[in-house]
C-alpha atoms as a PDB file:
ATOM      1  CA  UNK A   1       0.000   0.000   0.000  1.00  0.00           C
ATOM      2  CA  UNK A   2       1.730   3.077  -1.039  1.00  0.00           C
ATOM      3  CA  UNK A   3       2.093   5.720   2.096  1.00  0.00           C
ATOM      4  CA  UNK A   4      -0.235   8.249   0.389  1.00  0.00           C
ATOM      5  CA  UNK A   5      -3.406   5.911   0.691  1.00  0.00           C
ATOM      6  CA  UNK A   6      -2.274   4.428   3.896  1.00  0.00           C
ATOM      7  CA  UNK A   7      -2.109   8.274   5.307  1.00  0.00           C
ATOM      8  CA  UNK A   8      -5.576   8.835   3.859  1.00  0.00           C
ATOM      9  CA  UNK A   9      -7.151   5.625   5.242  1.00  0.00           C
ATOM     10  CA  UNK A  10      -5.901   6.380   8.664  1.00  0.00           C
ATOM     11  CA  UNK A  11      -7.157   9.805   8.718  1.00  0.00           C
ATOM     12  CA  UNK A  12     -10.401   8.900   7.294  1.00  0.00           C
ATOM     13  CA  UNK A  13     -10.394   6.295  10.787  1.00  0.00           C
ATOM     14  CA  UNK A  14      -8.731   8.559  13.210  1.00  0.00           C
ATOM     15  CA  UNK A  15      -9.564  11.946  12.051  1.00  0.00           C
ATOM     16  CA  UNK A  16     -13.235  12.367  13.651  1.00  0.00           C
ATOM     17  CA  UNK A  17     -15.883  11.780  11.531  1.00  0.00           C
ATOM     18  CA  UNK A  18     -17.821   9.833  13.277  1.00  0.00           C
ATOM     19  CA  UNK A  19     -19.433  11.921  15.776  1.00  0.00           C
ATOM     20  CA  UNK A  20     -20.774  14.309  12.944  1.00  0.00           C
ATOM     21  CA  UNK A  21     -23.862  16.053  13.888  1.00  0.00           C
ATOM     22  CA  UNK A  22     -25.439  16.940  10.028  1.00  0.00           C
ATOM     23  CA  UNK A  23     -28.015  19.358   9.686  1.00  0.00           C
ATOM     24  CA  UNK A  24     -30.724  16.265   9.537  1.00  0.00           C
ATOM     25  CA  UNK A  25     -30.267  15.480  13.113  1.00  0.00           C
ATOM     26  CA  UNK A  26     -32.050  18.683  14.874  1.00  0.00           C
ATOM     27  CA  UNK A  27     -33.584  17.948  18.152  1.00  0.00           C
ATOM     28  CA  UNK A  28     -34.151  21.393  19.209  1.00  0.00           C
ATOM     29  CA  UNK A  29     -38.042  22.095  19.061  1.00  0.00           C
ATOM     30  CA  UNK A  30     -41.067  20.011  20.762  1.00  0.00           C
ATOM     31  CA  UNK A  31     -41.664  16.817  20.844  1.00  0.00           C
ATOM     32  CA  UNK A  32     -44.339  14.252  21.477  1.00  0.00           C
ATOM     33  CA  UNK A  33     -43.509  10.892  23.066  1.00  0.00           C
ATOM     34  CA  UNK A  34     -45.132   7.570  24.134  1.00  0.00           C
ATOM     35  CA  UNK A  35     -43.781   4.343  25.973  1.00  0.00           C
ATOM     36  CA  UNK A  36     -45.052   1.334  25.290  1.00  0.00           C
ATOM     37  CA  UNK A  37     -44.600  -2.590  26.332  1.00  0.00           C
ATOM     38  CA  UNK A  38     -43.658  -0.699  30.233  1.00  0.00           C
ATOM     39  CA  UNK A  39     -42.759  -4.173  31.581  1.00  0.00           C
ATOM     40  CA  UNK A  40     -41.126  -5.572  35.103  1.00  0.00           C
ATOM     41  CA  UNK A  41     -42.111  -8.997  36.219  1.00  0.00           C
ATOM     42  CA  UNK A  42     -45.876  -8.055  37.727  1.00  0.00           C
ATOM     43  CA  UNK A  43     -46.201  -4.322  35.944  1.00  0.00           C
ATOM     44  CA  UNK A  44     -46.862  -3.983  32.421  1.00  0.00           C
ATOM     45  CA  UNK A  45     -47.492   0.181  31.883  1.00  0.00           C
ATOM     46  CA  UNK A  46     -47.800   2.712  28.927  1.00  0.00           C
ATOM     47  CA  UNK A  47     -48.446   6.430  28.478  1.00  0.00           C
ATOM     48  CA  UNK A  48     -52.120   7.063  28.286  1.00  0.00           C
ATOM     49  CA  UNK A  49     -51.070  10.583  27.560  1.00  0.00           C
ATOM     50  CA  UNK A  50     -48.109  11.589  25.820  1.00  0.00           C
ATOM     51  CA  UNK A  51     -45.181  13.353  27.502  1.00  0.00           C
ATOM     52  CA  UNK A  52     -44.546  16.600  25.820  1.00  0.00           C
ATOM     53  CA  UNK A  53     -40.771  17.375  25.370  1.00  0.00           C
ATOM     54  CA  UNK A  54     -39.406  20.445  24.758  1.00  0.00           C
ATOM     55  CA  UNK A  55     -35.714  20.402  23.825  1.00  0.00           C
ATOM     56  CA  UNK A  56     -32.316  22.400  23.025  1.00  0.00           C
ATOM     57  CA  UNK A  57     -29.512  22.191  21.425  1.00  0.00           C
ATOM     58  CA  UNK A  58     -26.066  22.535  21.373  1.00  0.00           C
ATOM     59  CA  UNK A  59     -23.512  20.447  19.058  1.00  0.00           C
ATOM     60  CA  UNK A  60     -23.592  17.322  20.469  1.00  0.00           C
ATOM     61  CA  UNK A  61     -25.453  17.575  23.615  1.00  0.00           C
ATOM     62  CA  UNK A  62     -28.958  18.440  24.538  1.00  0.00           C
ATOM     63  CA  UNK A  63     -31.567  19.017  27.470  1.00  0.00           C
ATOM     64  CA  UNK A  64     -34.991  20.547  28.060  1.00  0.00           C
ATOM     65  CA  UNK A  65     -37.869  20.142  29.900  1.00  0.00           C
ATOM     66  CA  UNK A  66     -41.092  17.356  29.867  1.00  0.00           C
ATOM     67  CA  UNK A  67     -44.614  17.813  30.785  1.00  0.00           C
ATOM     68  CA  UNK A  68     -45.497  14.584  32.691  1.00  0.00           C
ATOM     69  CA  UNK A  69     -48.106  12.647  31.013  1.00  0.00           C
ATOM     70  CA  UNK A  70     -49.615  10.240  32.140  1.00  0.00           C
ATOM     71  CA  UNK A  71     -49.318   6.334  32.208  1.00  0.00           C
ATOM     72  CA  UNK A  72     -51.371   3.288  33.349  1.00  0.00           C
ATOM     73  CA  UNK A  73     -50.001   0.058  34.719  1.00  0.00           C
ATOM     74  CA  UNK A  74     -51.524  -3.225  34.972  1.00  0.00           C
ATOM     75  CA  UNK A  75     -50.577  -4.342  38.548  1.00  0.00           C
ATOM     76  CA  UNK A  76     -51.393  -7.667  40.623  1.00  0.00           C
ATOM     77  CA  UNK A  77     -53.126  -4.976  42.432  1.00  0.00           C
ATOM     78  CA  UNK A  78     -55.596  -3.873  39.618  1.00  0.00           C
ATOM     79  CA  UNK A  79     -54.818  -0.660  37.228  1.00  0.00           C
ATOM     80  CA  UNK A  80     -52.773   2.231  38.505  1.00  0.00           C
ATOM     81  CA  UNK A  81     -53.295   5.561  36.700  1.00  0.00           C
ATOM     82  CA  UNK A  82     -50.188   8.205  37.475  1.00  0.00           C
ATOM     83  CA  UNK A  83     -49.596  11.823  36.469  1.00  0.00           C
ATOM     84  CA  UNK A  84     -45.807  11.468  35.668  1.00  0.00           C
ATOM     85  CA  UNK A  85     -43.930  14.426  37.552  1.00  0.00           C
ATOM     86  CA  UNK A  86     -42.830  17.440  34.938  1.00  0.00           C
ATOM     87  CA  UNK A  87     -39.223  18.182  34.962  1.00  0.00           C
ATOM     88  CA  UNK A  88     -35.856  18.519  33.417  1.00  0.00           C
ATOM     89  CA  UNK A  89     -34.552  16.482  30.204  1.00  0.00           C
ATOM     90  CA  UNK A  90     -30.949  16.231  31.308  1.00  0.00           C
ATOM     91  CA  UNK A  91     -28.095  14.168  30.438  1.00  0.00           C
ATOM     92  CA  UNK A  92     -28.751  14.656  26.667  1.00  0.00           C
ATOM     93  CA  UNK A  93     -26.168  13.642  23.799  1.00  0.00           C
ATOM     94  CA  UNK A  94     -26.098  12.813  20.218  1.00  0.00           C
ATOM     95  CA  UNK A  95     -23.361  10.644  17.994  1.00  0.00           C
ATOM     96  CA  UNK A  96     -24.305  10.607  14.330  1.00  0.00           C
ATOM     97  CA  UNK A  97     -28.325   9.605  14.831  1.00  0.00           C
ATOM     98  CA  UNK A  98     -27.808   8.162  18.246  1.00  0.00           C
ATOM     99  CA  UNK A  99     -29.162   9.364  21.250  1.00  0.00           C
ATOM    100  CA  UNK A 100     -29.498   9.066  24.917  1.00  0.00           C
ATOM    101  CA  UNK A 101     -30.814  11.646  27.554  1.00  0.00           C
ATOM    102  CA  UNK A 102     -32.338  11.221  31.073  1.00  0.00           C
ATOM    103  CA  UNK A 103     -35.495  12.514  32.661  1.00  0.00           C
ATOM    104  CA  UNK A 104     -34.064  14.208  36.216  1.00  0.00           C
ATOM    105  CA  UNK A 105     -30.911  11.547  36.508  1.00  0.00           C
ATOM    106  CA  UNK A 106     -30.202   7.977  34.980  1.00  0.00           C
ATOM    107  CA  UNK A 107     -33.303   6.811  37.117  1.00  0.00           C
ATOM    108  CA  UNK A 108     -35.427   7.293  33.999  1.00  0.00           C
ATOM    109  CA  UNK A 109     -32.823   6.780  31.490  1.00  0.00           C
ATOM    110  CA  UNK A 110     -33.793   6.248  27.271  1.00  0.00           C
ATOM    111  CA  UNK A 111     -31.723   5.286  24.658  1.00  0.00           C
ATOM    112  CA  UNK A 112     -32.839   5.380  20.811  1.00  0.00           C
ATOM    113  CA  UNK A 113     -31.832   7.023  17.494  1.00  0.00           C
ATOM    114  CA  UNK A 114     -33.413  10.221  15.606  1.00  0.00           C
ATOM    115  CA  UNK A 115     -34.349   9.978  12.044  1.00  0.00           C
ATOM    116  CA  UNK A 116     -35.307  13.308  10.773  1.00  0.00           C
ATOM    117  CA  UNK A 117     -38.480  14.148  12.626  1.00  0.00           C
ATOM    118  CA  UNK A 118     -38.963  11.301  14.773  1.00  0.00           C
ATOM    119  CA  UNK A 119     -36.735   9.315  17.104  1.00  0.00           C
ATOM    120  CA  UNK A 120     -37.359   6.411  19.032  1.00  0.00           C
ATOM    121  CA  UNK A 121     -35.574   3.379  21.713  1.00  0.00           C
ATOM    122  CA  UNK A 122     -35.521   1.957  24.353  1.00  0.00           C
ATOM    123  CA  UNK A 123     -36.003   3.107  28.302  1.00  0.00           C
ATOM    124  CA  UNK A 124     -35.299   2.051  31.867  1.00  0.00           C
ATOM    125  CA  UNK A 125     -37.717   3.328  34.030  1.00  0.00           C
ATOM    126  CA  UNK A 126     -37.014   2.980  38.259  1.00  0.00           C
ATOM    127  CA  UNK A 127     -40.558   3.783  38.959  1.00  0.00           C
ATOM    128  CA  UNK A 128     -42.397   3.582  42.054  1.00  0.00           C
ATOM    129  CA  UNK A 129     -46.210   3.798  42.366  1.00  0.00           C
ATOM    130  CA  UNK A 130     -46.318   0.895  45.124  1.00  0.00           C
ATOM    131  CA  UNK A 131     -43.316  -0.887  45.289  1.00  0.00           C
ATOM    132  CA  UNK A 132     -39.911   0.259  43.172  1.00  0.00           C
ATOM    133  CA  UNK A 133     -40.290  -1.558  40.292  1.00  0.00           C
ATOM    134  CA  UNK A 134     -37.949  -1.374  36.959  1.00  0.00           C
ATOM    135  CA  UNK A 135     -39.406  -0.897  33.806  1.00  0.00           C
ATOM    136  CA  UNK A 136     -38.214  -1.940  30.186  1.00  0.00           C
ATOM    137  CA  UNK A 137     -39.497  -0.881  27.057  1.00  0.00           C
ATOM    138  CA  UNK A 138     -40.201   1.579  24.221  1.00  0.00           C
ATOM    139  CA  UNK A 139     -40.296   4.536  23.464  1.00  0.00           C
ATOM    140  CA  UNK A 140     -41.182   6.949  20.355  1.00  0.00           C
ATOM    141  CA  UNK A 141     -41.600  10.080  19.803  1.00  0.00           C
ATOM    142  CA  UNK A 142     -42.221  12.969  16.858  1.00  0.00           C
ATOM    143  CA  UNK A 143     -41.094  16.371  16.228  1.00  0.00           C
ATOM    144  CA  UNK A 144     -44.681  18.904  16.396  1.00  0.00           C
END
């Protein structure tokens, strides 16, 4: 391999790159999100309203504030209806069209990917409404 190419190869590796933020991945604006498929062992929840998100940007990180919602859980106990707590978006960043922010700290952590104007993933969700439960699932949302 002649040293020109080689140089070029590495740089095209080394040089960055891949944490480019192009002007298709904009989070800044409002968003509307769902969960779904809520699950831990005896709970099995989703948002009955959405949560409202409204977000900032800067480069590759972001943060903002959400509304709250609202989700129901199927219990052993019956149905439990809760008005989820408005509060800060925090812990925001973005590589290429992946994402992953926090809603107050990692206790309510999502991961996911943006794709113009919607994104979507994964959450963990240390919820209480009874016992502290963890909850896995999904979660979508799209730019208003």
């Amino acid at each position: 391999m002649r040293k020109s190419t080689m140089f070029a190869l590495l740089c095209m590796v080394g040089c960055g790159g891949g944490d480019n933020v192009g002007p298709s991945t904009d989070l800044a604006g409002t968003w509307s999100m769902s969960l779904s498929d809520m699950n831990s062992g005896d709970y099995s929840c989703y948002t009955n309203i959405p949560i409202q998100l409204t977000l900032s940007q800067t480069g590759t990180t972001f943060g903002g504030s959400q509304t709250g919602g609202q989700i129901t859980c199927s219990t052993p106990s019956g149905i439990i209806v809760d008005n989820l707590i408005p509060g800060p978006v925090v812990n925001g960043t973005l590589n290429g069209s992946n994402l992953s922010f926090d809603f107050d700290g990692p206790a309510f952590h999502h991961i996911g990917s943006i794709n113009g104007t919607s994104m979507s993933g994964t959450a963990s969700w240390t919820y209480q409404s009874g016992p502290v439960t963890t909850l896995n699932g999904s979660w979508s949302a799209v730019k208003q």
